[in-house]
C-alpha atoms as a PDB file:
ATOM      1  CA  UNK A   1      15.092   6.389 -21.609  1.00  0.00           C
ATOM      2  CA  UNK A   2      13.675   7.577 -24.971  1.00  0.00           C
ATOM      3  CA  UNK A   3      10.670   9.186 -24.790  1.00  0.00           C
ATOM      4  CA  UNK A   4       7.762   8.055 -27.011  1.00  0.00           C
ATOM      5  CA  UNK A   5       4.480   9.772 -27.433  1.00  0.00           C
ATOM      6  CA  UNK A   6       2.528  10.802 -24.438  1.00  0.00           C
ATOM      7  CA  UNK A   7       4.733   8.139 -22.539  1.00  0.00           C
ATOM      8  CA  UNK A   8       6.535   9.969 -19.024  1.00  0.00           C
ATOM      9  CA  UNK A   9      10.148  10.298 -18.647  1.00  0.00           C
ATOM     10  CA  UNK A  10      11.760   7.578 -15.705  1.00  0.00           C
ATOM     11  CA  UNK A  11      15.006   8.558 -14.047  1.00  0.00           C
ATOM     12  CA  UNK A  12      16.712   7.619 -11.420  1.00  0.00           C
ATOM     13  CA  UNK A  13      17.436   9.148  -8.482  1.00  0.00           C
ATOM     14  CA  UNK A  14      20.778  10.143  -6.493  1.00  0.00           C
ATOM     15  CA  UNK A  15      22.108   7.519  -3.973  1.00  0.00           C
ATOM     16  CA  UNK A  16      20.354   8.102  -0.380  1.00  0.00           C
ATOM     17  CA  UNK A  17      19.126   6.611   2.876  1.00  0.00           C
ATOM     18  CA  UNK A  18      17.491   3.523   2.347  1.00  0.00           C
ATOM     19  CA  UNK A  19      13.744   4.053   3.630  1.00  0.00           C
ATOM     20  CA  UNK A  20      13.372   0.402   4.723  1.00  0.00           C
ATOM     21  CA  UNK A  21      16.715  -0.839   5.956  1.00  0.00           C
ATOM     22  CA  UNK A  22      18.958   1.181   8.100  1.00  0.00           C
ATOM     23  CA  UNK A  23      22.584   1.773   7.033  1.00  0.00           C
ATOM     24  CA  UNK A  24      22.251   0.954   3.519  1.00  0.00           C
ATOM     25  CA  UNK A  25      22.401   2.787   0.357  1.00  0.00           C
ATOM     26  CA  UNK A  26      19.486   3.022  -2.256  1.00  0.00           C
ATOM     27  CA  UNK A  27      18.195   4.641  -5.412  1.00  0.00           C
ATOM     28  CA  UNK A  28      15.198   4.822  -7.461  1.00  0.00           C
ATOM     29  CA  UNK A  29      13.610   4.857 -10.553  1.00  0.00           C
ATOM     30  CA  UNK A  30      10.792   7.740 -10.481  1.00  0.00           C
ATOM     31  CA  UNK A  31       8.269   8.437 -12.868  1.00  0.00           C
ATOM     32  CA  UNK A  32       8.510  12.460 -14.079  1.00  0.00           C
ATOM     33  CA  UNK A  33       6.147  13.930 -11.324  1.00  0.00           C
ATOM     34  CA  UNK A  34       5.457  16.920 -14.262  1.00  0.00           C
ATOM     35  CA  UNK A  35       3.303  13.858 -15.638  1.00  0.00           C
ATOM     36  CA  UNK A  36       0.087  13.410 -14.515  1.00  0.00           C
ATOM     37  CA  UNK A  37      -0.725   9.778 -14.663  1.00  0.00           C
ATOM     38  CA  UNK A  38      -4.187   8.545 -15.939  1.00  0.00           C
ATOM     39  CA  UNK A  39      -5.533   4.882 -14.812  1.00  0.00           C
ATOM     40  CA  UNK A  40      -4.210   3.052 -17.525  1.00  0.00           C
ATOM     41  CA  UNK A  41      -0.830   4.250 -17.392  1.00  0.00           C
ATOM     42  CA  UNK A  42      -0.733   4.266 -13.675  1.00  0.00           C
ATOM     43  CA  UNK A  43      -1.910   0.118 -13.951  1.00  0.00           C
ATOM     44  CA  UNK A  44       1.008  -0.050 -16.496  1.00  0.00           C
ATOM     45  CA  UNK A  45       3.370   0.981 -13.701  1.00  0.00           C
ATOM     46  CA  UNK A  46       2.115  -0.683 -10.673  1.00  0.00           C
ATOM     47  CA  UNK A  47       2.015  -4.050 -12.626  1.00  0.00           C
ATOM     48  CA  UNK A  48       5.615  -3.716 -13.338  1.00  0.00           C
ATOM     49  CA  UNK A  49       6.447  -3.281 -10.062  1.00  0.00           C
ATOM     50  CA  UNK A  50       5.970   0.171  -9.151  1.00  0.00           C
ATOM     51  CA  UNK A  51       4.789   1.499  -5.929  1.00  0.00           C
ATOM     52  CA  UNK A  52       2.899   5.265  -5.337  1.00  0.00           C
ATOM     53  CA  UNK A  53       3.511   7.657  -2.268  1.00  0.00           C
ATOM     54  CA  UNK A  54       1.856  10.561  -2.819  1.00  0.00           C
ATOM     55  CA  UNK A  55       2.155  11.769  -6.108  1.00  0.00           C
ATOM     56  CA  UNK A  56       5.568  10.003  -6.560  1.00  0.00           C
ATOM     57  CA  UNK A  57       5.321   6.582  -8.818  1.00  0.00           C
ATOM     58  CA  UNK A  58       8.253   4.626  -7.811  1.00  0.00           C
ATOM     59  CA  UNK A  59      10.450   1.599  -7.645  1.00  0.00           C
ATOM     60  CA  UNK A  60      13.787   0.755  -5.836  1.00  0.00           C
ATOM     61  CA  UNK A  61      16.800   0.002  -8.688  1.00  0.00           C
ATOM     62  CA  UNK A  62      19.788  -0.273  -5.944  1.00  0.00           C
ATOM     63  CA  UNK A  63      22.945  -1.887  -7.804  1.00  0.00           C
ATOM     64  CA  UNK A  64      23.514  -4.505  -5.140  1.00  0.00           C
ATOM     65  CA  UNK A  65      20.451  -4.961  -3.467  1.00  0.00           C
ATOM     66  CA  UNK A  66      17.350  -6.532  -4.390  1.00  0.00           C
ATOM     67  CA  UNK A  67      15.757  -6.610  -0.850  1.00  0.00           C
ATOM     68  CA  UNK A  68      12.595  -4.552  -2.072  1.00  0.00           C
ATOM     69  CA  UNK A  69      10.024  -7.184  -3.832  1.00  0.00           C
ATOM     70  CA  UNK A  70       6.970  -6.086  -5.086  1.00  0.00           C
ATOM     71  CA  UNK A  71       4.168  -8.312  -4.181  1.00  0.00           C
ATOM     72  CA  UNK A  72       0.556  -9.188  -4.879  1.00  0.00           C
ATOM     73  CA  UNK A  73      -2.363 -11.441  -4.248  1.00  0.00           C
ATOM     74  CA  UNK A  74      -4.293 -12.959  -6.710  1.00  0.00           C
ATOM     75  CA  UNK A  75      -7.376 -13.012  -5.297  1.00  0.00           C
ATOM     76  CA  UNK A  76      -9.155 -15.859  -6.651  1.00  0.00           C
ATOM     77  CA  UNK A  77      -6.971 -18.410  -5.652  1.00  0.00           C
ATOM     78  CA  UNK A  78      -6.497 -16.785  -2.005  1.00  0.00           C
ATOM     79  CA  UNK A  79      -6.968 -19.334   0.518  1.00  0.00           C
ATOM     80  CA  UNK A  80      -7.305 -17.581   4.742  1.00  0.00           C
ATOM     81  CA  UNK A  81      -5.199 -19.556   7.440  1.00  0.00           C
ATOM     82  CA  UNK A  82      -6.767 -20.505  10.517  1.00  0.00           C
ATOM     83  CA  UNK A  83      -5.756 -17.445  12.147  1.00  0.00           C
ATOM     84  CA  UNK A  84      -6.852 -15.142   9.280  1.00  0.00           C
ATOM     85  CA  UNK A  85      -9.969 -17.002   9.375  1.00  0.00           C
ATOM     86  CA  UNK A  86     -10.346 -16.329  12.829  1.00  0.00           C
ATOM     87  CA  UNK A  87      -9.622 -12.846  12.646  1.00  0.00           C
ATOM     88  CA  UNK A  88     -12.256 -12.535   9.849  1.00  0.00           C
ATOM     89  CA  UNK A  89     -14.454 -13.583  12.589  1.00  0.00           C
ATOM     90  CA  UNK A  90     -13.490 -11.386  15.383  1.00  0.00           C
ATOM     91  CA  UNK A  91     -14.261  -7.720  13.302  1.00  0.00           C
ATOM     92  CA  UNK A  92     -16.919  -9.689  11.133  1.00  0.00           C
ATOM     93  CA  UNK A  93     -19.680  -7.163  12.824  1.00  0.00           C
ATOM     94  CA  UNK A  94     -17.628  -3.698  11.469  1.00  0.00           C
ATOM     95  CA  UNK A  95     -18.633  -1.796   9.000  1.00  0.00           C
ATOM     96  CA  UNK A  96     -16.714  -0.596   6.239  1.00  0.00           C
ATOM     97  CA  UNK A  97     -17.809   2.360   4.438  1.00  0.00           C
ATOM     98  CA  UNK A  98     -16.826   4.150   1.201  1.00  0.00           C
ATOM     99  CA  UNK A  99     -15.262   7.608   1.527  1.00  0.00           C
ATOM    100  CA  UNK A 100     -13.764  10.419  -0.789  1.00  0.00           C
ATOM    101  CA  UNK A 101     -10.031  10.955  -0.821  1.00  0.00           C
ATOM    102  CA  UNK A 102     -10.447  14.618   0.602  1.00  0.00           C
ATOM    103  CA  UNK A 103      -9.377  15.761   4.169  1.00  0.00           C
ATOM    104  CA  UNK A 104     -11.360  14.887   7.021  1.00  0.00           C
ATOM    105  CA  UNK A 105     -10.213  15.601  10.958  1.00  0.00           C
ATOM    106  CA  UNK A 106     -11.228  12.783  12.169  1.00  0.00           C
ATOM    107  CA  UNK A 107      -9.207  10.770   9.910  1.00  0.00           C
ATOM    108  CA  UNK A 108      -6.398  12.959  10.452  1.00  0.00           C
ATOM    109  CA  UNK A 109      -6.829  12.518  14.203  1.00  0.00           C
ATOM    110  CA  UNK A 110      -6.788   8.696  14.235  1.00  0.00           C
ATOM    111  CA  UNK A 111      -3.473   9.044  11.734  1.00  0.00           C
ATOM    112  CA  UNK A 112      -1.372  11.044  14.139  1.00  0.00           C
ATOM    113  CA  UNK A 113      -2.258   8.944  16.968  1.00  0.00           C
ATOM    114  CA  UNK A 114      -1.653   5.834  14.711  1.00  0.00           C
ATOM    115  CA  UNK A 115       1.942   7.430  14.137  1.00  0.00           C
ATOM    116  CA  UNK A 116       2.389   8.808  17.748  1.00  0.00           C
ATOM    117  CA  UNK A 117       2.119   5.351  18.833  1.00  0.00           C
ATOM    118  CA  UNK A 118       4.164   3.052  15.978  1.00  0.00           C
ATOM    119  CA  UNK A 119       6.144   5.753  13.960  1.00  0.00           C
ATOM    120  CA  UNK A 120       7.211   8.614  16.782  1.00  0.00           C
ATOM    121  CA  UNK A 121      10.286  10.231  15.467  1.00  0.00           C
ATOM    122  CA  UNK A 122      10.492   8.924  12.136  1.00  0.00           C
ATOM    123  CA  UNK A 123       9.463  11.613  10.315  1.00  0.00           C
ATOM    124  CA  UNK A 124       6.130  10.369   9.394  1.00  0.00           C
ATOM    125  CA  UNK A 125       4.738  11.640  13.146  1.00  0.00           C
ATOM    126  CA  UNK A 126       3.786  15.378  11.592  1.00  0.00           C
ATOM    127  CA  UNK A 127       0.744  17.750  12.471  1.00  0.00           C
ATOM    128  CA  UNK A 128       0.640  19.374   9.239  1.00  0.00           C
ATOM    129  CA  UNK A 129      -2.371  18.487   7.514  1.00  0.00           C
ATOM    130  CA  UNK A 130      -0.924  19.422   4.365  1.00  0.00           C
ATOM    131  CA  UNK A 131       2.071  16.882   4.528  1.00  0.00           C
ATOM    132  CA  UNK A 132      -0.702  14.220   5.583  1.00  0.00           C
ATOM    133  CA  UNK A 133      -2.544  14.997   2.078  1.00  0.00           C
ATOM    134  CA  UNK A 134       0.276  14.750   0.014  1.00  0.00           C
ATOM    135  CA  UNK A 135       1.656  11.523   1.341  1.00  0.00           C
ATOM    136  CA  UNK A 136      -1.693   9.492   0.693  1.00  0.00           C
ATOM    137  CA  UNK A 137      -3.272  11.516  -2.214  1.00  0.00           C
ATOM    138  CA  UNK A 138      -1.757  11.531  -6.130  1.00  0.00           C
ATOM    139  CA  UNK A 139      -3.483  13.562  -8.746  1.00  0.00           C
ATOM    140  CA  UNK A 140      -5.932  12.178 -11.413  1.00  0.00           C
ATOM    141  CA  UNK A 141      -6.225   8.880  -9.366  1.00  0.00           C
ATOM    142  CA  UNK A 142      -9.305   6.622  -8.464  1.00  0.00           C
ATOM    143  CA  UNK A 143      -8.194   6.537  -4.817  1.00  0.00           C
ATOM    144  CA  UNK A 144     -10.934   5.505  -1.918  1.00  0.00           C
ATOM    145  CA  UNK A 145     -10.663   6.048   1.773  1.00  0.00           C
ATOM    146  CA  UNK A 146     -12.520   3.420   3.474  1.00  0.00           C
ATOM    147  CA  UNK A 147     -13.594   3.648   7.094  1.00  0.00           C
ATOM    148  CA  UNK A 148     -13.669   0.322   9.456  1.00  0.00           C
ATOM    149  CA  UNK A 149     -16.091   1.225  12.455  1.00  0.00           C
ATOM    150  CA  UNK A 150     -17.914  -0.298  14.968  1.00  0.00           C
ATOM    151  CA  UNK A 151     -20.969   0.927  16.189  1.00  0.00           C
ATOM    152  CA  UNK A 152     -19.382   4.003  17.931  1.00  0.00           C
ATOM    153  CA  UNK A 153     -16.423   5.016  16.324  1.00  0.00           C
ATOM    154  CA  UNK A 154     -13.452   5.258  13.881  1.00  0.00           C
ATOM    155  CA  UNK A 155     -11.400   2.032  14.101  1.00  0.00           C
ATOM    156  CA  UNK A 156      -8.863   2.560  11.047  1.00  0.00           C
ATOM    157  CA  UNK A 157      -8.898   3.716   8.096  1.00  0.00           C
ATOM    158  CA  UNK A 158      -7.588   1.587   4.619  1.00  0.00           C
ATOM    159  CA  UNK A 159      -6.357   4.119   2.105  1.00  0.00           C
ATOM    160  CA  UNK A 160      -6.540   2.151  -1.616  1.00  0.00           C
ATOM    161  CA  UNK A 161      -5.994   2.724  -4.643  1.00  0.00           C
ATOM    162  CA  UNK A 162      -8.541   1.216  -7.813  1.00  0.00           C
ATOM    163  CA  UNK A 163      -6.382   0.242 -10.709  1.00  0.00           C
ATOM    164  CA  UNK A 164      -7.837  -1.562 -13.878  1.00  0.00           C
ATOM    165  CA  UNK A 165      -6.685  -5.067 -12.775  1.00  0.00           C
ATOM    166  CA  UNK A 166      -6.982  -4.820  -9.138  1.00  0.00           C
ATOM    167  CA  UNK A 167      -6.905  -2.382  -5.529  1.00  0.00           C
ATOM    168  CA  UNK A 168      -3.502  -1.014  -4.813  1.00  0.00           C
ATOM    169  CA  UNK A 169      -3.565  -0.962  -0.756  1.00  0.00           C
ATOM    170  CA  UNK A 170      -1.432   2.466  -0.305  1.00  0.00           C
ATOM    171  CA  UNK A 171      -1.643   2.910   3.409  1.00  0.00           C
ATOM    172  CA  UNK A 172      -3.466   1.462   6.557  1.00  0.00           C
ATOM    173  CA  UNK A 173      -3.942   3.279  10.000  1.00  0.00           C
ATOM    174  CA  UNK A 174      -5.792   2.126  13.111  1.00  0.00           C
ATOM    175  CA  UNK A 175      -6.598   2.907  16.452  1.00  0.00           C
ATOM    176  CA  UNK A 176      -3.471   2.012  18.622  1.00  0.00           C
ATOM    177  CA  UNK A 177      -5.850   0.818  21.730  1.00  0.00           C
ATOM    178  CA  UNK A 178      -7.154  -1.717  19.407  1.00  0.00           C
ATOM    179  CA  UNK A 179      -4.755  -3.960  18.680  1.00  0.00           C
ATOM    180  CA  UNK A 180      -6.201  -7.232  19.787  1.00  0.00           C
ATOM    181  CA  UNK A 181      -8.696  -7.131  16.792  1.00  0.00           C
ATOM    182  CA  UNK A 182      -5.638  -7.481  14.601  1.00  0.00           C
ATOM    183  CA  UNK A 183      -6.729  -4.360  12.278  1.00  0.00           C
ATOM    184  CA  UNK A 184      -3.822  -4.801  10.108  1.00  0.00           C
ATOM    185  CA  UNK A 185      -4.523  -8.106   8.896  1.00  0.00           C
ATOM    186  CA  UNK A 186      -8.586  -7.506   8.835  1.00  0.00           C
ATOM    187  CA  UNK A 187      -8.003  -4.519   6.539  1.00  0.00           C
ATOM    188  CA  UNK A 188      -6.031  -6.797   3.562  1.00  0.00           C
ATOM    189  CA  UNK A 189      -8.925  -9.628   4.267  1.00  0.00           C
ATOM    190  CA  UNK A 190     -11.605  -6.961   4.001  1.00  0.00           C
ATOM    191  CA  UNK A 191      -9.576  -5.913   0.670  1.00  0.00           C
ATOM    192  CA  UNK A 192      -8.715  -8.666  -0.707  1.00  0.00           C
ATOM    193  CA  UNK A 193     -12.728  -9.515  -0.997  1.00  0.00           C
ATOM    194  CA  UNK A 194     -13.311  -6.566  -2.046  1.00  0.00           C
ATOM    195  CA  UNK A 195     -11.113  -6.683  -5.482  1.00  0.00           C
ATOM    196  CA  UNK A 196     -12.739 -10.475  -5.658  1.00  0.00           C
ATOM    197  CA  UNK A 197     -15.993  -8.680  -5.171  1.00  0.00           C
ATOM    198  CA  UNK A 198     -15.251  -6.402  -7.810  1.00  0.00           C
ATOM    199  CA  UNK A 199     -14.172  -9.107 -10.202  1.00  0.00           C
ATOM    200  CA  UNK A 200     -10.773  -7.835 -10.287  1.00  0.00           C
ATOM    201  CA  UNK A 201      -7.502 -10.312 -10.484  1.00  0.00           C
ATOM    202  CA  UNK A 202      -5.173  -8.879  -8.033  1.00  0.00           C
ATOM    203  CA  UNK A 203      -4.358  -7.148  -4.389  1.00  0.00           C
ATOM    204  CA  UNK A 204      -1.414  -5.177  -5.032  1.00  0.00           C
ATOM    205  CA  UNK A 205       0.429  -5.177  -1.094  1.00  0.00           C
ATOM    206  CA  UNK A 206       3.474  -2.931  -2.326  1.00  0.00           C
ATOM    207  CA  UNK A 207       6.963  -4.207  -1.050  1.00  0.00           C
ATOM    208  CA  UNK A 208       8.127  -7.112   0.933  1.00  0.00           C
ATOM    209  CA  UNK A 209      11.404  -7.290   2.480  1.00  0.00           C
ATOM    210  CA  UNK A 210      12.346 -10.106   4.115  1.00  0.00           C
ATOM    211  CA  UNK A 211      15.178  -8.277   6.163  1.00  0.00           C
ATOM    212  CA  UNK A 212      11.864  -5.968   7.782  1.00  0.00           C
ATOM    213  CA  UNK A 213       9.887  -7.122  10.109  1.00  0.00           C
ATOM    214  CA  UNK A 214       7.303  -4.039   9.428  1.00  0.00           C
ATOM    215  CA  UNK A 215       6.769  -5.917   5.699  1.00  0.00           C
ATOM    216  CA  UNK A 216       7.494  -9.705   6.470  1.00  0.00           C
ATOM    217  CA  UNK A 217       3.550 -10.033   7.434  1.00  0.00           C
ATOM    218  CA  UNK A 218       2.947  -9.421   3.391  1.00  0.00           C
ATOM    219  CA  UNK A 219       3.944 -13.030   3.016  1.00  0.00           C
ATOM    220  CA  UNK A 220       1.009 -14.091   5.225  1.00  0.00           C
ATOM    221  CA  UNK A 221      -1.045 -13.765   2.760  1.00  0.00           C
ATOM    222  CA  UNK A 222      -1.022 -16.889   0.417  1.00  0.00           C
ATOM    223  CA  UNK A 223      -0.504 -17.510  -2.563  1.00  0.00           C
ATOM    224  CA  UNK A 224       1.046 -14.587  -3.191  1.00  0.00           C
ATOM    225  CA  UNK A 225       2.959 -13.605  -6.824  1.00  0.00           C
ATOM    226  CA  UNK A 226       6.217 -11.296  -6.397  1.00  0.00           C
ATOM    227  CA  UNK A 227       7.871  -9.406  -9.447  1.00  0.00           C
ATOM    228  CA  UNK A 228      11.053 -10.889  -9.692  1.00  0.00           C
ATOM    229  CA  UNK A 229      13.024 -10.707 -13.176  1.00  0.00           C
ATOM    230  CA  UNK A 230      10.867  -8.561 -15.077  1.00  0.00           C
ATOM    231  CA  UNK A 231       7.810 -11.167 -14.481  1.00  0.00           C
ATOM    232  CA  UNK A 232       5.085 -12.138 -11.923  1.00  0.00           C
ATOM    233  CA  UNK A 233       6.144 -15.253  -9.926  1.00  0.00           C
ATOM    234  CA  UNK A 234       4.332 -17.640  -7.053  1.00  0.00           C
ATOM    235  CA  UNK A 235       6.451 -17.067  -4.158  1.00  0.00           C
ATOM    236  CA  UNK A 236       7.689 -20.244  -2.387  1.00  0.00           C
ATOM    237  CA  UNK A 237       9.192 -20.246   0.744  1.00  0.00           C
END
């Protein structure tokens, strides 16, 4: 592309794996990691569609695939299910506290059991603190770890982003022996009041792909707008 002022280089990446669904072939557009990214221009990005892991600001561009829809929630006009509703119900006494993206052991420790138990052998099930860091952390970003606990200890842990139109939700992890609180779902609930709280328009949920059943549950969440076209649709169906 041709560079303006201050504005990062995109290219696009060589054909590889597809992350998401096995046996295909993808590539990627990728913001020039040499380019640190303030919160305007990062907003920029993630409302057209782009998605972070680590320091890497990203977006699928496959030829022949468009499997990989961005998605988001506008909060205002969010209406729970029954079942959401209920779930809202069932953690309603946790507390959810405010923490600094830096390292901490205990988070660490509920992340590789999180991974032990839903991600062994998939490269994501690694000791190294380091790698852990770099996956959830980019530079010269308002990002916020926030603890879910009950009255004894760590129940998950909702990495998010703050962007100027919304809360990015980057990563979840949760204690693997709790699963019949439904942590997953409680942690977009708890988020998507939060960005309402914070008078923001949008929960930005990353990618849906209807092909993966590890993203379908995106959809749950209703209404829900997915960039499609070069624009922010509803999403029907």
């Amino acid at each position: 592309m041709t560079r303006q002022q201050n504005t990062p280089e995109i290219y696009l990446s060589m054909p590889h794996p597809c992350s998401y669904l096995p046996g295909r072939t993808a590539t990627t557009l990728f913001v020039d990691p040499r380019h640190i990214l303030n919160d305007e221009e990062f907003g920029r990005f993630m409302s057209s569609g782009f998605r972070r892991s680590g320091d890497l600001v990203y977006r699928p561009h496959c030829q022949d695939c468009q499997a990989c829809v961005p998605v988001r929630v506008p909060v205002r006009d969010f209406r729970p299910t029954r079942s959401q509703r209920r779930n809202f119900r069932r953690n309603e006494a946790l507390s959810v506290i405010d923490r600094p993206a830096v390292f901490s052991r205990e988070h660490f420790d509920l992340y590789r059991r999180y991974q032990a138990s839903r991600h062994r052998g998939e490269g994501m099930d690694d000791p190294d603190p380091a790698k852990y860091m770099n996956f959830l952390i980019g530079q010269g970003l308002d990002t916020r770890f926030y603890e879910i606990r009950d009255s004894y200890r760590l129940l998950a842990v909702a990495v998010v982003d703050h962007l100027p139109d919304g809360l990015s939700a980057v990563y979840t992890f949760y204690d693997p022996m709790e699963t019949a609180r439904g942590l997953g779902v409680y942690s977009v609930l708890w988020e998507i009041e939060q960005t309402r709280q914070l008078r923001l328009p949008y929960l930005y949920l990353g990618y849906w792909i209807r092909e993966s059943r590890k993203m379908a549950y995106k959809t749950a969440f209703r209404p829900i707008e997915a960039y499609v076209g070069g624009r922010w649709q509803r999403l029907i169906g």
